[in-house]
C-alpha atoms as a PDB file:
ATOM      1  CA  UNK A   1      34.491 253.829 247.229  1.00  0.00           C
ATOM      2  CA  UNK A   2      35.912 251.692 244.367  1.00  0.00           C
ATOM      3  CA  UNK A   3      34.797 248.903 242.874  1.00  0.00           C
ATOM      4  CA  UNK A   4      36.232 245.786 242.320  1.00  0.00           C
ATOM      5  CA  UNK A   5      37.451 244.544 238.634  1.00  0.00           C
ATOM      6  CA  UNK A   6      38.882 241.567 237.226  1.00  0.00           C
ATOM      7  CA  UNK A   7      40.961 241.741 234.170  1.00  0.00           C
ATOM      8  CA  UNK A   8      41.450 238.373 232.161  1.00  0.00           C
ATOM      9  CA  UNK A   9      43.805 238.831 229.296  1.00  0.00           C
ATOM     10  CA  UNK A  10      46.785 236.845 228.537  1.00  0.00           C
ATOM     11  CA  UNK A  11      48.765 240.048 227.354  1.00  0.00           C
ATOM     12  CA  UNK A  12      50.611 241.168 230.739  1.00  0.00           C
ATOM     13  CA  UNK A  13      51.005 244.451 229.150  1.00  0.00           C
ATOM     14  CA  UNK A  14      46.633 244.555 228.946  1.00  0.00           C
ATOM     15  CA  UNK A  15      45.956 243.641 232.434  1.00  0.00           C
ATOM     16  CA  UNK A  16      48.626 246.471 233.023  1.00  0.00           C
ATOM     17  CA  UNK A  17      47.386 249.172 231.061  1.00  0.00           C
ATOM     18  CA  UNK A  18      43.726 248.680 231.839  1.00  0.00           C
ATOM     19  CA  UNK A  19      44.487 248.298 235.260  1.00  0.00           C
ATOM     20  CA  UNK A  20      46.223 251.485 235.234  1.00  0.00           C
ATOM     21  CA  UNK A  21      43.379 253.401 233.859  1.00  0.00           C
ATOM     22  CA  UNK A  22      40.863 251.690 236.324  1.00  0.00           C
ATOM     23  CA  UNK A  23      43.000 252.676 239.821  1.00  0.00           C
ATOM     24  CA  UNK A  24      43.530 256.428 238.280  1.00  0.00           C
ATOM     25  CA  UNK A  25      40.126 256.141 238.444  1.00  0.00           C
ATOM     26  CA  UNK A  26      39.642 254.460 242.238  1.00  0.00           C
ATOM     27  CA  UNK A  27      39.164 251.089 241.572  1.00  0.00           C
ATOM     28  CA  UNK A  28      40.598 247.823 242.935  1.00  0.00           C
ATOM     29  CA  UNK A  29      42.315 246.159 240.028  1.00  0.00           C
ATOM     30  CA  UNK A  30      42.935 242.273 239.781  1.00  0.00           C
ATOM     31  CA  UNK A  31      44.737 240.390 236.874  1.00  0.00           C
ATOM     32  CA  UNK A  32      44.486 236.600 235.552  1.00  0.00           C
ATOM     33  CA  UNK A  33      46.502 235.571 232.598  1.00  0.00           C
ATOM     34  CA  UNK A  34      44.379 232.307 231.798  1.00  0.00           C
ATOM     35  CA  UNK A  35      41.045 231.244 231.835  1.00  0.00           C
ATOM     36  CA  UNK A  36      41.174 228.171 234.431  1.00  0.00           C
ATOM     37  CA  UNK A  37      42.998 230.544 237.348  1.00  0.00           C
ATOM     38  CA  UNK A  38      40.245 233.256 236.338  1.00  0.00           C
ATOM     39  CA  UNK A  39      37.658 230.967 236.729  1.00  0.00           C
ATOM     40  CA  UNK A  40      39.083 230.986 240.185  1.00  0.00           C
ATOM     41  CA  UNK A  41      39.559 234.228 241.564  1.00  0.00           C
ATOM     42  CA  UNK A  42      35.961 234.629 239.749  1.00  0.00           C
ATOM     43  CA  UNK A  43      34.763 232.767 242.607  1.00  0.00           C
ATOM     44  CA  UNK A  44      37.227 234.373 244.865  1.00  0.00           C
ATOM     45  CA  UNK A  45      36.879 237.896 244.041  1.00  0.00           C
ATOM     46  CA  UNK A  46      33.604 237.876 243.321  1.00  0.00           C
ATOM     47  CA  UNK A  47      34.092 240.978 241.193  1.00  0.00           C
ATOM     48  CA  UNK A  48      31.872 244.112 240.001  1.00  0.00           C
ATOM     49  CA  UNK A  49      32.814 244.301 236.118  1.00  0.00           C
ATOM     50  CA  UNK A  50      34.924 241.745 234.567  1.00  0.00           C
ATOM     51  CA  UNK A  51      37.524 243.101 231.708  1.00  0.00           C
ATOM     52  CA  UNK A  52      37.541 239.901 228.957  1.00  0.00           C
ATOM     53  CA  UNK A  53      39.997 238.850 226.433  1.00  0.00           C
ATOM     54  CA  UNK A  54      38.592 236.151 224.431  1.00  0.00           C
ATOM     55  CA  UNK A  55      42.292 234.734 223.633  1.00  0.00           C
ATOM     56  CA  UNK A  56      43.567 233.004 226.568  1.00  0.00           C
ATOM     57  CA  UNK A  57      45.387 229.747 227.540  1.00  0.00           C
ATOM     58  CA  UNK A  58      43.922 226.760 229.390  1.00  0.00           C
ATOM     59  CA  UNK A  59      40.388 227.707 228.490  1.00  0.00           C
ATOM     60  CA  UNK A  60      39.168 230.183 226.165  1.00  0.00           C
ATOM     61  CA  UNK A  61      37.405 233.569 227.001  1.00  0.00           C
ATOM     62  CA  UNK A  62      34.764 232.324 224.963  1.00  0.00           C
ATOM     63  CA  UNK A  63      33.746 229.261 227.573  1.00  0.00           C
ATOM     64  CA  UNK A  64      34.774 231.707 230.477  1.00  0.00           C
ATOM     65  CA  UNK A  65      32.170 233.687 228.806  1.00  0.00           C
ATOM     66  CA  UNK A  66      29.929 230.754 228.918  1.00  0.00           C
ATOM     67  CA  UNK A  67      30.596 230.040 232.483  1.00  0.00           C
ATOM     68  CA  UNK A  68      29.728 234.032 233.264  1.00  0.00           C
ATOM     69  CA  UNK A  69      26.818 234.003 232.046  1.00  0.00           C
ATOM     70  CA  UNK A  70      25.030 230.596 232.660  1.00  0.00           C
ATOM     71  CA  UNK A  71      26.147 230.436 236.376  1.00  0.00           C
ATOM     72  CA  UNK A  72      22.991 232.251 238.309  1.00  0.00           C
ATOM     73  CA  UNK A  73      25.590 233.932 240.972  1.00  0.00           C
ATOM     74  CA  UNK A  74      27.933 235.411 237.876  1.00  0.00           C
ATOM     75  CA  UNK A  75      25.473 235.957 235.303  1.00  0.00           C
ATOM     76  CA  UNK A  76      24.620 239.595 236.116  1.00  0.00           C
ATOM     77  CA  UNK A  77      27.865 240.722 236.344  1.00  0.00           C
ATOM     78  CA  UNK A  78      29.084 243.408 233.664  1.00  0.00           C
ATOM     79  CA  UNK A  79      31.358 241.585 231.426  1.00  0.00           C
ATOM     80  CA  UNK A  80      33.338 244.307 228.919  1.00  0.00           C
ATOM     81  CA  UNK A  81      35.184 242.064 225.506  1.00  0.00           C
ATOM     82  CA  UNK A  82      38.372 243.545 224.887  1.00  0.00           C
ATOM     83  CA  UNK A  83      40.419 241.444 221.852  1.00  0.00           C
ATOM     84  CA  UNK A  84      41.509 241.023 218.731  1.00  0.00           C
ATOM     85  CA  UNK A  85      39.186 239.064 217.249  1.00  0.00           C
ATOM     86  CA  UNK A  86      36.180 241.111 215.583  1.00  0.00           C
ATOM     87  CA  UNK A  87      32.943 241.569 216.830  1.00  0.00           C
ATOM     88  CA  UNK A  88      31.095 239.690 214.050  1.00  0.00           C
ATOM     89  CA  UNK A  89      32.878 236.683 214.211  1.00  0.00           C
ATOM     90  CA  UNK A  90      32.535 236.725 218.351  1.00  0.00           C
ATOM     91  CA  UNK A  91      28.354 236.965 217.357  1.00  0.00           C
ATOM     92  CA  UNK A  92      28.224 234.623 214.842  1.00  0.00           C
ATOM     93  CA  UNK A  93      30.065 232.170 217.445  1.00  0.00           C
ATOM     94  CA  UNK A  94      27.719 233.332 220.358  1.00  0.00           C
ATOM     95  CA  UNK A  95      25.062 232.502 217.940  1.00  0.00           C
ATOM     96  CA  UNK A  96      25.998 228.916 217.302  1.00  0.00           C
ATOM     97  CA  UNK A  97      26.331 228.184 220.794  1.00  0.00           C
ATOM     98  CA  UNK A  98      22.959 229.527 221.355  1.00  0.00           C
ATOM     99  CA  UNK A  99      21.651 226.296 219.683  1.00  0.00           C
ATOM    100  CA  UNK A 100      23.015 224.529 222.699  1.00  0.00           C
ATOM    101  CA  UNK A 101      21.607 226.517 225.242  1.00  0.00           C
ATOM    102  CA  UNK A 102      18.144 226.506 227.028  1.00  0.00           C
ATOM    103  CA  UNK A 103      18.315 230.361 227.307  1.00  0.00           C
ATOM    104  CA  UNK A 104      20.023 232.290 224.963  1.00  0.00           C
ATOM    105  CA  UNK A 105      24.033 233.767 226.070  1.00  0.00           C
ATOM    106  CA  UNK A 106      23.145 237.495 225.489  1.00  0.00           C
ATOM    107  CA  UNK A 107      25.420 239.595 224.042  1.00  0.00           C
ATOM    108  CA  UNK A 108      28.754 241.428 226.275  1.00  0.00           C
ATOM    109  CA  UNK A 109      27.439 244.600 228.262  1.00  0.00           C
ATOM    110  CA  UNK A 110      30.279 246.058 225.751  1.00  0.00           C
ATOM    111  CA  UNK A 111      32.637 244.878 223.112  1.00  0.00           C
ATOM    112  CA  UNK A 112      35.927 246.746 222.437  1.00  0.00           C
ATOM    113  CA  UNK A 113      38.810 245.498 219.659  1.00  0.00           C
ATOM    114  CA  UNK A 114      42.353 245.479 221.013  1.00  0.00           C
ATOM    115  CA  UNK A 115      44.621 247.411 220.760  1.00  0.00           C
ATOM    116  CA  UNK A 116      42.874 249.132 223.809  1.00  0.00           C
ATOM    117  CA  UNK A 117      42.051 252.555 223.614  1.00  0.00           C
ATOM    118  CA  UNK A 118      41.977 254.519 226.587  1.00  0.00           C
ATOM    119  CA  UNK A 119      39.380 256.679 225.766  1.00  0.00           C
ATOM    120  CA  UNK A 120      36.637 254.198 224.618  1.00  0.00           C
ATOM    121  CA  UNK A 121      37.735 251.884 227.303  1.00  0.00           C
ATOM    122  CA  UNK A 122      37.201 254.643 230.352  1.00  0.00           C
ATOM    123  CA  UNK A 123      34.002 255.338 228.577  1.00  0.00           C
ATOM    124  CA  UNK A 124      32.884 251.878 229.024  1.00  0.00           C
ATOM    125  CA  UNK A 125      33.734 250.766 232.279  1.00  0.00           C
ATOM    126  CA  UNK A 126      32.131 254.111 233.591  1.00  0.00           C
ATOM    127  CA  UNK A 127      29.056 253.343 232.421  1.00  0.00           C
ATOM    128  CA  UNK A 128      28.932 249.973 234.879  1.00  0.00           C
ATOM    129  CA  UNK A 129      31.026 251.511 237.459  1.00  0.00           C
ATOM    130  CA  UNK A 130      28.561 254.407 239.765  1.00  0.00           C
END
């Protein structure tokens, strides 16, 4: 049986392609364009991997990021970065914020730079989806 995702990118075309590439491989697909309404179906959904752009509208991937992985009911779920910006600058950020923080944000389970490659990307998600 599949498992659920959540895909949170602002890109329509994204949450399409990856979405694609997740039911060819069995698995129930939901989208959110913005990080407020997938804050939402977060709590909703309740979902098995979570698909992250850190680029969205409303509230950034970065804080939804935040949220994921402070709240004790999300924090162990699989979070995969897919974006533009570069991995380096998304640690050095993560690091900064870790001066805020009681225990430190760890890193995604993987990070991925846009434009999304479907090869790396089904490599990735199948690691977290068995």
């Amino acid at each position: 049986m599949g498992k659920n995702v959540l895909i949170i990118d602002s890109e329509p075309e994204v949450i399409e392609s990856a979405g694609s590439i997740l039911e060819k491989l069995g698995h129930q697909v939901s989208g959110s364009k913005d990080g407020e309404e997938a804050t939402n179906k977060i709590r909703q959904l309740k979902p098995d991997l979570i698909i992250l752009d850190l680029i969205l509208h409303r509230k950034s991937g970065i804080m939804v990021y935040v949220d994921l992985k402070t709240n004790e009911a999300w924090k162990k779920i699989p979070v995969i970065i897919n974006t533009k910006i570069k991995k380096k600058t998304f640690l050095r950020t993560l690091e900064e914020l870790n001066r805020f923080y009681p225990q430190p944000l760890p890193e995604p389970e993987a990070y991925l730079e846009k434009p999304l490659k479907p090869d790396p990307f089904t490599k990735a998600i199948q690691q977290f989806l068995r």
